[in-house]
Protein backbone atom coordinates (compact mmCIF):
# COMPACT_ATOMS: atom_id res chain seq x y z
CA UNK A 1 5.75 8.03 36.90
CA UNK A 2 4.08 9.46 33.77
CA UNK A 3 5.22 8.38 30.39
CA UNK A 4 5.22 10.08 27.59
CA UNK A 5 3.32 8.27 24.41
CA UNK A 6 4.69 9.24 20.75
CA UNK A 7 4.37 8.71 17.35
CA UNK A 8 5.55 5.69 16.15
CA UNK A 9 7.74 4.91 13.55
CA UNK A 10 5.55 2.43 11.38
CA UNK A 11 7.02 1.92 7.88
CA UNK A 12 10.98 3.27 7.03
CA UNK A 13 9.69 6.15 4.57
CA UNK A 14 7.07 7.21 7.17
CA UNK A 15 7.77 11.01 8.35
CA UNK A 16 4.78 11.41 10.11
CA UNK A 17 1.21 9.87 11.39
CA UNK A 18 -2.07 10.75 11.43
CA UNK A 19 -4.06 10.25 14.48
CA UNK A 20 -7.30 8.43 13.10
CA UNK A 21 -8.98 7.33 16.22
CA UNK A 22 -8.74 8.02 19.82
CA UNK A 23 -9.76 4.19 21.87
CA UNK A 24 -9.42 6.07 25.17
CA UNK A 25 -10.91 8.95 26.77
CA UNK A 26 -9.05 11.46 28.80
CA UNK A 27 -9.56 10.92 32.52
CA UNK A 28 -9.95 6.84 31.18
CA UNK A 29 -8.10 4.11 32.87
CA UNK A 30 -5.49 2.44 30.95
CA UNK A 31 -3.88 -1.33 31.10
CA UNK A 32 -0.24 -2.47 29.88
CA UNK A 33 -1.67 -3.89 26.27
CA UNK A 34 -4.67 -1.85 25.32
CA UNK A 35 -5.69 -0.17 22.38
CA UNK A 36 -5.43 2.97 22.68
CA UNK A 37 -5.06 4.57 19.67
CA UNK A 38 -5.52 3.90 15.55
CA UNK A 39 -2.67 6.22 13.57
CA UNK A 40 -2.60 5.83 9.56
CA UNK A 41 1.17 5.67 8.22
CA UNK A 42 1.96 6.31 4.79
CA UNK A 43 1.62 2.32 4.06
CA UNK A 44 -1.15 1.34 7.06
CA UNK A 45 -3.57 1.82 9.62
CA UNK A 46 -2.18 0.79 12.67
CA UNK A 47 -3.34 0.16 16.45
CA UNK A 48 -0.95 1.36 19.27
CA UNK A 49 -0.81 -0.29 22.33
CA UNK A 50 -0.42 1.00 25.34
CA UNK A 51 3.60 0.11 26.85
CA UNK A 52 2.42 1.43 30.71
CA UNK A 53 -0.84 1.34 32.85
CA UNK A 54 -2.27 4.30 34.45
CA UNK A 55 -4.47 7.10 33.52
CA UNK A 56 -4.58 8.85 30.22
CA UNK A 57 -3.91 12.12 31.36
CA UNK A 58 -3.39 13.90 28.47
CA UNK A 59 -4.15 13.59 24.43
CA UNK A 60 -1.75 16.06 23.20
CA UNK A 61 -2.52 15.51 19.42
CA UNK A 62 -6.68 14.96 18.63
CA UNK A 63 -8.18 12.88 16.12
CA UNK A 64 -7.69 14.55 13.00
CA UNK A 65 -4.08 15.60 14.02
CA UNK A 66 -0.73 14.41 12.49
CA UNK A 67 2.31 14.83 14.32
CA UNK A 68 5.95 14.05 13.38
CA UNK A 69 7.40 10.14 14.24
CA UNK A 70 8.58 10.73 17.63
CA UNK A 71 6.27 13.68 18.49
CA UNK A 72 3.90 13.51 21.89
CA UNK A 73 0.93 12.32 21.08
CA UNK A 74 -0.49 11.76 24.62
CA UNK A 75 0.60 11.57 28.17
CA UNK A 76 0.02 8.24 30.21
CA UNK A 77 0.43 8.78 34.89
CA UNK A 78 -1.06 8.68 37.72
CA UNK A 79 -4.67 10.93 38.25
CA UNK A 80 -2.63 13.82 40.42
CA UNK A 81 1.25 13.84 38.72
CA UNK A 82 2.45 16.74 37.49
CA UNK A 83 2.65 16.06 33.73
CA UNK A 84 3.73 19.72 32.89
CA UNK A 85 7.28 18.68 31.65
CA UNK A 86 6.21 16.15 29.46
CA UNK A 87 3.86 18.48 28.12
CA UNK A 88 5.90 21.33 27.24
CA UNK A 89 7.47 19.18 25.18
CA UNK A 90 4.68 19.65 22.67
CA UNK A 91 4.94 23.10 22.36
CA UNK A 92 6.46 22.50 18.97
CA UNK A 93 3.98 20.38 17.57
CA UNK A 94 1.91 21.66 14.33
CA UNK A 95 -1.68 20.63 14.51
CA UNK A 96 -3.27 21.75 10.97
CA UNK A 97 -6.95 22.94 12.20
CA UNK A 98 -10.09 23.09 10.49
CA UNK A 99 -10.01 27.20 10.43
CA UNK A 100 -6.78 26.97 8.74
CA UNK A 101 -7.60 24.01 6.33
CA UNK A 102 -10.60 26.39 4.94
CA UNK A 103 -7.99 29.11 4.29
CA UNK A 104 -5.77 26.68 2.21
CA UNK A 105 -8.05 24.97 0.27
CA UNK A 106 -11.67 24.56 -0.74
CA UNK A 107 -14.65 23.58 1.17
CA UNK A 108 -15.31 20.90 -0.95
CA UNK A 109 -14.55 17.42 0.49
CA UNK A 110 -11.22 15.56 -0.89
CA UNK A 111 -11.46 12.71 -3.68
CA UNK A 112 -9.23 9.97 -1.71
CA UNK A 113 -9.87 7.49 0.78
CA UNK A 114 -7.32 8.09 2.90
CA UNK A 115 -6.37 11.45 2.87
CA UNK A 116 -5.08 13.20 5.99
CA UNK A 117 -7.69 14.78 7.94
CA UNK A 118 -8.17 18.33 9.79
CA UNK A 119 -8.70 18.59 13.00
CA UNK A 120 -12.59 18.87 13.62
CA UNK A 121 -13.64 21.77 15.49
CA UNK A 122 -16.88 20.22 15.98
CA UNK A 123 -18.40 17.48 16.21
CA UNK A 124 -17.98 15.10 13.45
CA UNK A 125 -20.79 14.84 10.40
CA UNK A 126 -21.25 13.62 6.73
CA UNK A 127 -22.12 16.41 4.51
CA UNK A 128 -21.86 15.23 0.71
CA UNK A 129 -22.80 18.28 -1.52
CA UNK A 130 -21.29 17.17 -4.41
CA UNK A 131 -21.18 13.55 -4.84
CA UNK A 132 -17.61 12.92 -2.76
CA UNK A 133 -17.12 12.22 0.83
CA UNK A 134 -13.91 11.33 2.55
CA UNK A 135 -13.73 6.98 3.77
CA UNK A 136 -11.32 4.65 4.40
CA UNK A 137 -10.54 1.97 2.02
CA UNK A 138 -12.49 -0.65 4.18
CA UNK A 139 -15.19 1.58 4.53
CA UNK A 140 -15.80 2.05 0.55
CA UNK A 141 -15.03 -1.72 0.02
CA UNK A 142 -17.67 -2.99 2.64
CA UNK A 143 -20.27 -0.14 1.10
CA UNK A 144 -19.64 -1.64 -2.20
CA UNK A 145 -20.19 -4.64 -2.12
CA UNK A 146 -23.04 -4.45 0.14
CA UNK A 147 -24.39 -1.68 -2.32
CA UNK A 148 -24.35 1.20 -0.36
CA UNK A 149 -23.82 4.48 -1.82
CA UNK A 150 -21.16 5.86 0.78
CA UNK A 151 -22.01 9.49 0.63
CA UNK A 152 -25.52 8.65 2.41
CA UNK A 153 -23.56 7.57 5.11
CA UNK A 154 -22.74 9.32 8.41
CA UNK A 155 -19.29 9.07 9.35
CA UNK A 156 -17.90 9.23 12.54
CA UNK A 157 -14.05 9.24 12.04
CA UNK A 158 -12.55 12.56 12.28
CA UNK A 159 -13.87 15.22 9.70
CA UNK A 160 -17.05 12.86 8.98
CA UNK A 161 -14.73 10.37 7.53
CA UNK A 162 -16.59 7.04 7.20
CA UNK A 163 -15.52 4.05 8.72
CA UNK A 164 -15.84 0.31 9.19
CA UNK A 165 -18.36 0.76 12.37
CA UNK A 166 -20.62 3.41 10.17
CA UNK A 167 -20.83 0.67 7.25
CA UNK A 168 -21.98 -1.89 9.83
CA UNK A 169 -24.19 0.15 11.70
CA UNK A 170 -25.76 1.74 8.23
CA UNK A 171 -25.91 -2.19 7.62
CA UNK A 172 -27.65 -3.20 10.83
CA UNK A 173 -30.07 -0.05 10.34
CA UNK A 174 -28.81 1.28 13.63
CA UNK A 175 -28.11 4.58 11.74
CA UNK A 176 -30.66 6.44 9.06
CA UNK A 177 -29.19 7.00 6.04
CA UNK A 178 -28.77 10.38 4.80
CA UNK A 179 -30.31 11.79 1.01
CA UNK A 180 -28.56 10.84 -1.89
CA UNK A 181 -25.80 13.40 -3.08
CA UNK A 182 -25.91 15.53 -6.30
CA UNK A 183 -22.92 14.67 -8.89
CA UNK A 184 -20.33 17.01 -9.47
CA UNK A 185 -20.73 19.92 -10.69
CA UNK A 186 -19.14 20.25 -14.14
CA UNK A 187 -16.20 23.11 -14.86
CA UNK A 188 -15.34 22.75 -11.39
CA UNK A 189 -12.22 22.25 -9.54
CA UNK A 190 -11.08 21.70 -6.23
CA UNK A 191 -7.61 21.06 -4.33
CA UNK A 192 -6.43 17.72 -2.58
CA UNK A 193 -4.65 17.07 0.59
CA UNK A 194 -2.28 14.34 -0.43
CA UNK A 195 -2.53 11.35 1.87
CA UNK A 196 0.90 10.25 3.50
CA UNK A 197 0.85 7.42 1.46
CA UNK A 198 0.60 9.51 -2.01
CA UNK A 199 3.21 12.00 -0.35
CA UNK A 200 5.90 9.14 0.09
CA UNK A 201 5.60 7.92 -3.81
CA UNK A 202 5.81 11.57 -4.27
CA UNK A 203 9.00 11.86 -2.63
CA UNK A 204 10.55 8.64 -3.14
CA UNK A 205 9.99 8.39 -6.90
CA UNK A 206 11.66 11.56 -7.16
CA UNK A 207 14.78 10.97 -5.45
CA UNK A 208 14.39 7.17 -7.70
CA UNK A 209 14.47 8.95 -11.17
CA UNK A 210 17.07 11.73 -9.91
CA UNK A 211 19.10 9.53 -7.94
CA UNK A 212 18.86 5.88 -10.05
CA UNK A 213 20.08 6.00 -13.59
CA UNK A 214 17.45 4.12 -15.34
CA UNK A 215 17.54 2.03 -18.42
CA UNK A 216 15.11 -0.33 -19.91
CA UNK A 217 15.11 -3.49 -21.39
CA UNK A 218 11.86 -5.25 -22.79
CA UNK A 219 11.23 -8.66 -24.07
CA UNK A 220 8.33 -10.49 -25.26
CA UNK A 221 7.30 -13.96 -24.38
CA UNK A 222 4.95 -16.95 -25.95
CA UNK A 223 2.57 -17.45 -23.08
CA UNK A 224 0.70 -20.42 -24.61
CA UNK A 225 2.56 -22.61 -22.57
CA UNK A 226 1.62 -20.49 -19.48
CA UNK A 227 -1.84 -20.64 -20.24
CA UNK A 228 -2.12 -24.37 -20.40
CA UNK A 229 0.42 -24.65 -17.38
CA UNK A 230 -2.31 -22.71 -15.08
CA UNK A 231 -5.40 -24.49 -16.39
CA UNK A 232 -4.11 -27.59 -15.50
CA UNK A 233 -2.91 -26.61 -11.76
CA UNK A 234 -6.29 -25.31 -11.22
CA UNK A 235 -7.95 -28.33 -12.59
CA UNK A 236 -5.55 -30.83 -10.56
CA UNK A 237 -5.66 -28.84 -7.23
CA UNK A 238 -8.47 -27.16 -7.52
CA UNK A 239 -7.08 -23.70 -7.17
CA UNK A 240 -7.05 -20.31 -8.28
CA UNK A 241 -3.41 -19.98 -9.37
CA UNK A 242 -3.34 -16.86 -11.13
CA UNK A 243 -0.69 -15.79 -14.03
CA UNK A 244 0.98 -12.81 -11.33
CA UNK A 245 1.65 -16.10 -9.22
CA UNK A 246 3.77 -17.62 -12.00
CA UNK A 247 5.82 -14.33 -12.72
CA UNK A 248 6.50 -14.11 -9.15
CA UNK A 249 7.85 -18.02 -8.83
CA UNK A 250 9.85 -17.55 -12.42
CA UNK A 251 11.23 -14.19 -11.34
CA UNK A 252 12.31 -15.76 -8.18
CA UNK A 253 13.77 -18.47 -9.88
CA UNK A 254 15.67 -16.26 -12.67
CA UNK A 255 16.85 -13.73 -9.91
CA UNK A 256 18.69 -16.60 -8.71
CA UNK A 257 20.41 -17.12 -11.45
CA UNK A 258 21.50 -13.31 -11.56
CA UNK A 259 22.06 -11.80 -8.29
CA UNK A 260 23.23 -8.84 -9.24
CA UNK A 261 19.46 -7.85 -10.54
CA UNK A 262 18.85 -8.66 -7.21
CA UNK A 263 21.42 -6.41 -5.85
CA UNK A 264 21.61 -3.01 -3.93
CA UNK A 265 23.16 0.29 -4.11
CA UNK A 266 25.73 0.99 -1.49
CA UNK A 267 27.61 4.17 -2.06
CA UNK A 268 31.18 2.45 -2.83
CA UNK A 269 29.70 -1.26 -2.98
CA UNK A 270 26.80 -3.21 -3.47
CA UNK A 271 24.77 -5.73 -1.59
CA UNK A 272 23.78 -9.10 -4.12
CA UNK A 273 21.00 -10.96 -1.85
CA UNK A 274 20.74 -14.94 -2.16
CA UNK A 275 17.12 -14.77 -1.82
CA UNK A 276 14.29 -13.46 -3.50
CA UNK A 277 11.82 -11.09 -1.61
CA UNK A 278 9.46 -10.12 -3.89
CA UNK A 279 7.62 -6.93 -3.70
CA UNK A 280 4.07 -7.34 -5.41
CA UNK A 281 2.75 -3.68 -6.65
CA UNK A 282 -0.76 -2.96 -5.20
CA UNK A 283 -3.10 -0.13 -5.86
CA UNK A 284 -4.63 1.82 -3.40
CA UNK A 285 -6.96 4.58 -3.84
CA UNK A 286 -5.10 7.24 -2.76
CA UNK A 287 -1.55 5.42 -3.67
CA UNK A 288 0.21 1.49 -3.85
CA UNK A 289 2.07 0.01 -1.32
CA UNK A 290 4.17 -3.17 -2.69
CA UNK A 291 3.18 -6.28 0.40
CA UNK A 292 6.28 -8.54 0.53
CA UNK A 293 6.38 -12.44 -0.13
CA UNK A 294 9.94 -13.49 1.30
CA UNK A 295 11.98 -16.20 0.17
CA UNK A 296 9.80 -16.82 -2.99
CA UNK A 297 12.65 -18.77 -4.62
CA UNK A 298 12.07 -21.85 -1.43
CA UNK A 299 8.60 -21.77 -2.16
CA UNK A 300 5.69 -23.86 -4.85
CA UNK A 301 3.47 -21.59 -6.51
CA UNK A 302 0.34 -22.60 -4.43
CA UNK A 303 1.59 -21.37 -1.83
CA UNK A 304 2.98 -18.09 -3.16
CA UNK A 305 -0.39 -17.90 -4.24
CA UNK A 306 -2.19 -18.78 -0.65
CA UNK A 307 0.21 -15.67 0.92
CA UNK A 308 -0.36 -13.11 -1.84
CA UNK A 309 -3.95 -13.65 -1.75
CA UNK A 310 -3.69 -12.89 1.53
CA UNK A 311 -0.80 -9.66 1.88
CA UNK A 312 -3.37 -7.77 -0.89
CA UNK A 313 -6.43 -8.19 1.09
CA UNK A 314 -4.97 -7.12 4.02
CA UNK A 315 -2.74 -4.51 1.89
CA UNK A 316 -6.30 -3.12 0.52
CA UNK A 317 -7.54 -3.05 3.87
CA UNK A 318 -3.93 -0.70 5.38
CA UNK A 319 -3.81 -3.80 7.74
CA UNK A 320 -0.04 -4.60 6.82
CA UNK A 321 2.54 -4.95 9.16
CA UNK A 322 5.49 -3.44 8.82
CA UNK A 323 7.50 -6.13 7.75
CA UNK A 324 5.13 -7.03 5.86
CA UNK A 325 6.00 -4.14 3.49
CA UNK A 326 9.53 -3.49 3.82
CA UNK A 327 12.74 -4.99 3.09
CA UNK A 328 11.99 -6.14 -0.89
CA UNK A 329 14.94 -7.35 -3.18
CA UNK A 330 12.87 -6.63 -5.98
CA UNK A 331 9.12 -5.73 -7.44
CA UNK A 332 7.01 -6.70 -9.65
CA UNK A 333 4.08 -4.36 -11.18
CA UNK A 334 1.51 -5.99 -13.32
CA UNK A 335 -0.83 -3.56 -15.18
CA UNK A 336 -2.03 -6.63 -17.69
CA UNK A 337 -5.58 -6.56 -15.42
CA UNK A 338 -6.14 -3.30 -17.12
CA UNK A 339 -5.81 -4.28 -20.90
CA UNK A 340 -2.17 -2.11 -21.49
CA UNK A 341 0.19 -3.84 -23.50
CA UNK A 342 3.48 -2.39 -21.92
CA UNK A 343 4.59 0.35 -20.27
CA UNK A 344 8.18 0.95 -17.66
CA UNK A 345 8.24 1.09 -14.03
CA UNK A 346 9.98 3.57 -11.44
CA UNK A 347 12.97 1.76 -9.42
CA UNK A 348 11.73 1.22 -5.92
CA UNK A 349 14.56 2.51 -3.90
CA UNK A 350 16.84 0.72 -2.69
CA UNK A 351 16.21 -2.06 -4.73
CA UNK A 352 18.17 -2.25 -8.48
CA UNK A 353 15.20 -3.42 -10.64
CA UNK A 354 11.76 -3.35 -10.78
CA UNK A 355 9.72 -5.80 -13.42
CA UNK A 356 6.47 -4.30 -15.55
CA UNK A 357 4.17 -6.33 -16.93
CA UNK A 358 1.57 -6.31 -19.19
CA UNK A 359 -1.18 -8.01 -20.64
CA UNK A 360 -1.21 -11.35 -22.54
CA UNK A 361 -2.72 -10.82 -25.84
CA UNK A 362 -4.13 -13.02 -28.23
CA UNK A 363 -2.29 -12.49 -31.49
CA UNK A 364 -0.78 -13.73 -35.06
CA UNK A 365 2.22 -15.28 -34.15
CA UNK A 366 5.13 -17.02 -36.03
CA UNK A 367 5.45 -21.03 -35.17
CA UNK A 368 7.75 -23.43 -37.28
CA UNK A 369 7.21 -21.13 -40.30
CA UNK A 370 3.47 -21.07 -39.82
CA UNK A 371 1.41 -17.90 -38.78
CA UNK A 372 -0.78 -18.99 -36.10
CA UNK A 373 -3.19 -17.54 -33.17
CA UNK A 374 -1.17 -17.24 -29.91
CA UNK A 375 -0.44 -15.66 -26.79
CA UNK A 376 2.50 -13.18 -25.59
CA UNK A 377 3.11 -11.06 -22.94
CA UNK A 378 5.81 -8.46 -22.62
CA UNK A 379 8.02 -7.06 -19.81
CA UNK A 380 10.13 -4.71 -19.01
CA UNK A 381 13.09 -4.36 -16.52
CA UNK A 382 14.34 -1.05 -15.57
CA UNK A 383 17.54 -1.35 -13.38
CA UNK A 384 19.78 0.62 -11.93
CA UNK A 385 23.04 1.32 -14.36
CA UNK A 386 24.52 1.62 -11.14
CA UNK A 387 25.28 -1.90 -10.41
CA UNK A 388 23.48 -3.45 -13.47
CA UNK A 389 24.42 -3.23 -16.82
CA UNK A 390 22.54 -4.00 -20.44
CA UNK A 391 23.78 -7.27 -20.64
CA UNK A 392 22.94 -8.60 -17.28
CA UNK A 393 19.90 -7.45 -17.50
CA UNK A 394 18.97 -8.78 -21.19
CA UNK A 395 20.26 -12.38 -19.66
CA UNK A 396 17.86 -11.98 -16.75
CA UNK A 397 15.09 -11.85 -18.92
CA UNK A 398 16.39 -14.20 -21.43
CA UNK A 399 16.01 -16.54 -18.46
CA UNK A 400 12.77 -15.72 -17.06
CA UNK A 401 11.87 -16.16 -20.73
CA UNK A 402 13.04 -19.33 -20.91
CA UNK A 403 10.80 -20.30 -17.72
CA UNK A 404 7.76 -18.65 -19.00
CA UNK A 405 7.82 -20.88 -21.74
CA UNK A 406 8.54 -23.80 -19.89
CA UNK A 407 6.56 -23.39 -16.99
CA UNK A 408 7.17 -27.03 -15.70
CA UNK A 409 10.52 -26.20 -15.01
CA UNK A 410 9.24 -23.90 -11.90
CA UNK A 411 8.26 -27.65 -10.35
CA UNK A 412 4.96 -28.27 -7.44
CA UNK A 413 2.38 -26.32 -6.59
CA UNK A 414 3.11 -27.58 -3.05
């Protein structure tokens, strides 16, 4: 009996997938378990495996194609059944083509790494003309730091987009290398496709700001402590603790303490959650996507450490799962990397709060009626007025203050 393959639902803001990667030919046989196809979700690439064996009949949507989450995609039977019903129900489906693409926009190749490709109408090939060229994030990490200028690099993904296999076979000299490309021209301009990923903050930081009323509460906090606190885990253990691990394990500790910053809108109630799962901001090329570490308030820091380490690799890479990205009590968004000092952060629906952080700066600061160098860091909760009010927050932060600058009081590094 044939079966009819869709689009999967892959993240809960996800509307619709793009079909990266075909694994399977038409005509090809297919087992229960394979791989048959890679779709990119506004959070992840993502492998689909095949639920039936038989014959791929039919691939309804090409590489290059996005369809809606429950839209056929492809058609799984036996060689000589009559797939025609299944098939009809695709009549419906919108595949943007490359004819139509040029009428839209541009020739010029899009900016992002993951943006949402056109159906090719040809076969695939790299043509940089002005210094951009379209590659997924693993791609333009792998060409980096093997030194590898990605626009001399055929790619064989749909629309030329380079891949992981063109990096490795540019790297194993299986493939010659194309000329250099020119930079772009100045006084131009040229239109982007957004990625899905870019088109879900879109959306859901709108409906945030108009939905969530936002207010913001900032405090600054002597980090000197901090500082020391780190050196000496990494010295003992041998580690590479780092200060985003410590906000995470004092949040988790101060949300705790104040579960109704760790609460959720409900309409005509609200949800207060007795465990921390802490969403950890991470930016994308074409976006962020906030990987989860669960139950951070039952875990040392060395081993929220050993898990974020890992979630942002694989987050970098789009090789999250989905669980691995959804369900957050609250976030955390540290810009301090970059040198800014403070700034506010959108609510990430449905959660009530979201923490921003900046950078810890060396400065003249006041210490038993002496001026002297040290080190502070602000923050700054917005939360949802909602179901949090000024108070409760300005006690939340009085708290995570407190274990900021008293960092022994967030115990083991086990």
């Amino acid at each position: 009996m044939a079966v009819a393959v869709k689009m999967p639902k892959l993240s809960d803001t996800m509307t619709e997938g793009v079909i990266l990667k075909w694994l399977k030919k038409e005509g090809e046989k297919v087992n229960q378990g394979d791989i048959i196809v890679e779709i990119e979700s506004d959070k992840a690439d993502m492998e689909l495996e095949a639920f039936d064996t038989g014959t791929l009949r039919k691939i309804v949507v090409p590489e290059g194609g996005k369809a809606p989450i429950g839209t056929l995609i492809a058609v799984i039977g036996e060689p000589e059944e009559d797939i025609s019903s299944l098939l009809s129900a695709a009549q419906s489906v919108r595949v943007e083509g490359h004819s139509e693409q040029k009428e839209k926009a541009p020739t010029t190749p899009v900016v992002q790494a993951a943006v949402e490709p056109t159906v090719a109408t040809s076969p695939p090939k790299s043509e940089p003309t002005d210094g951009r060229t379209k590659a997924s994030p693993l791609a333009k990490r792998l060409a980096s730091e093997h030194k590898l200028s990605i626009q001399t690099i055929p790619g064989s993904g749909p629309q030329g987009r380079v891949i992981k296999r063109d990096i490795e076979a540019a790297l194993s000299g299986k493939i010659s290398l194309a000329p250099s490309a020119k930079p772009v021209a100045p006084g131009t301009a040229e239109e982007i496709v957004l990625s899905p990923i870019r088109k879900t903050i879109a959306k859901r930081m709108t409906e945030s700001k108009q939905s969530a009323p936002h207010f913001y509460v900032t405090v600054e906090a002597d980090m000197d402590a901090a500082i020391a606190f780190r050196t000496q885990l990494n010295n003992v253990f041998d580690a590479k603790i780092s200060f985003t691990d410590i906000i995470v394990k004092a949040c988790a500790s101060a949300l705790m303490l104040h579960p109704q910053v760790n609460g959720t809108f409900l309409g005509d109630k609200m949800r207060q959650h007795h465990y921390a799962h802490i969403g950890v901001a991470v930016a994308l090329e074409d976006g962020l996507v906030t990987p989860i570490l669960r139950n951070c308030e039952q875990k040392g820091i060395g081993r929220i450490n050993q898990e974020l380490r890992d979630l942002v690799e694989r987050a970098r890479n789009r090789k999250l799962k989905p669980d691995e990205y959804q369900g957050a009590t609250f976030t955390i968004s540290n810009l301090g990397m970059f040198g800014v000092e403070d700034f506010v952060a959108i609510i990430n629906p449905p959660e009530g709060a979201i923490l921003a952080v900046g950078a810890i700066l060396e400065k003249p600061v006041v210490k038993n009626g002496h001026i002297v160098a040290g080190h502070t860091m602000r923050a700054t909760l917005s939360s949802d007025h909602r179901i949090i009010d000024g108070a409760i927050a300005a006690r939340f932060l009085q708290d995570l203050k407190k274990m900021l600058e008293n960092p022994a009081a967030l115990v083991s590094i086990t």
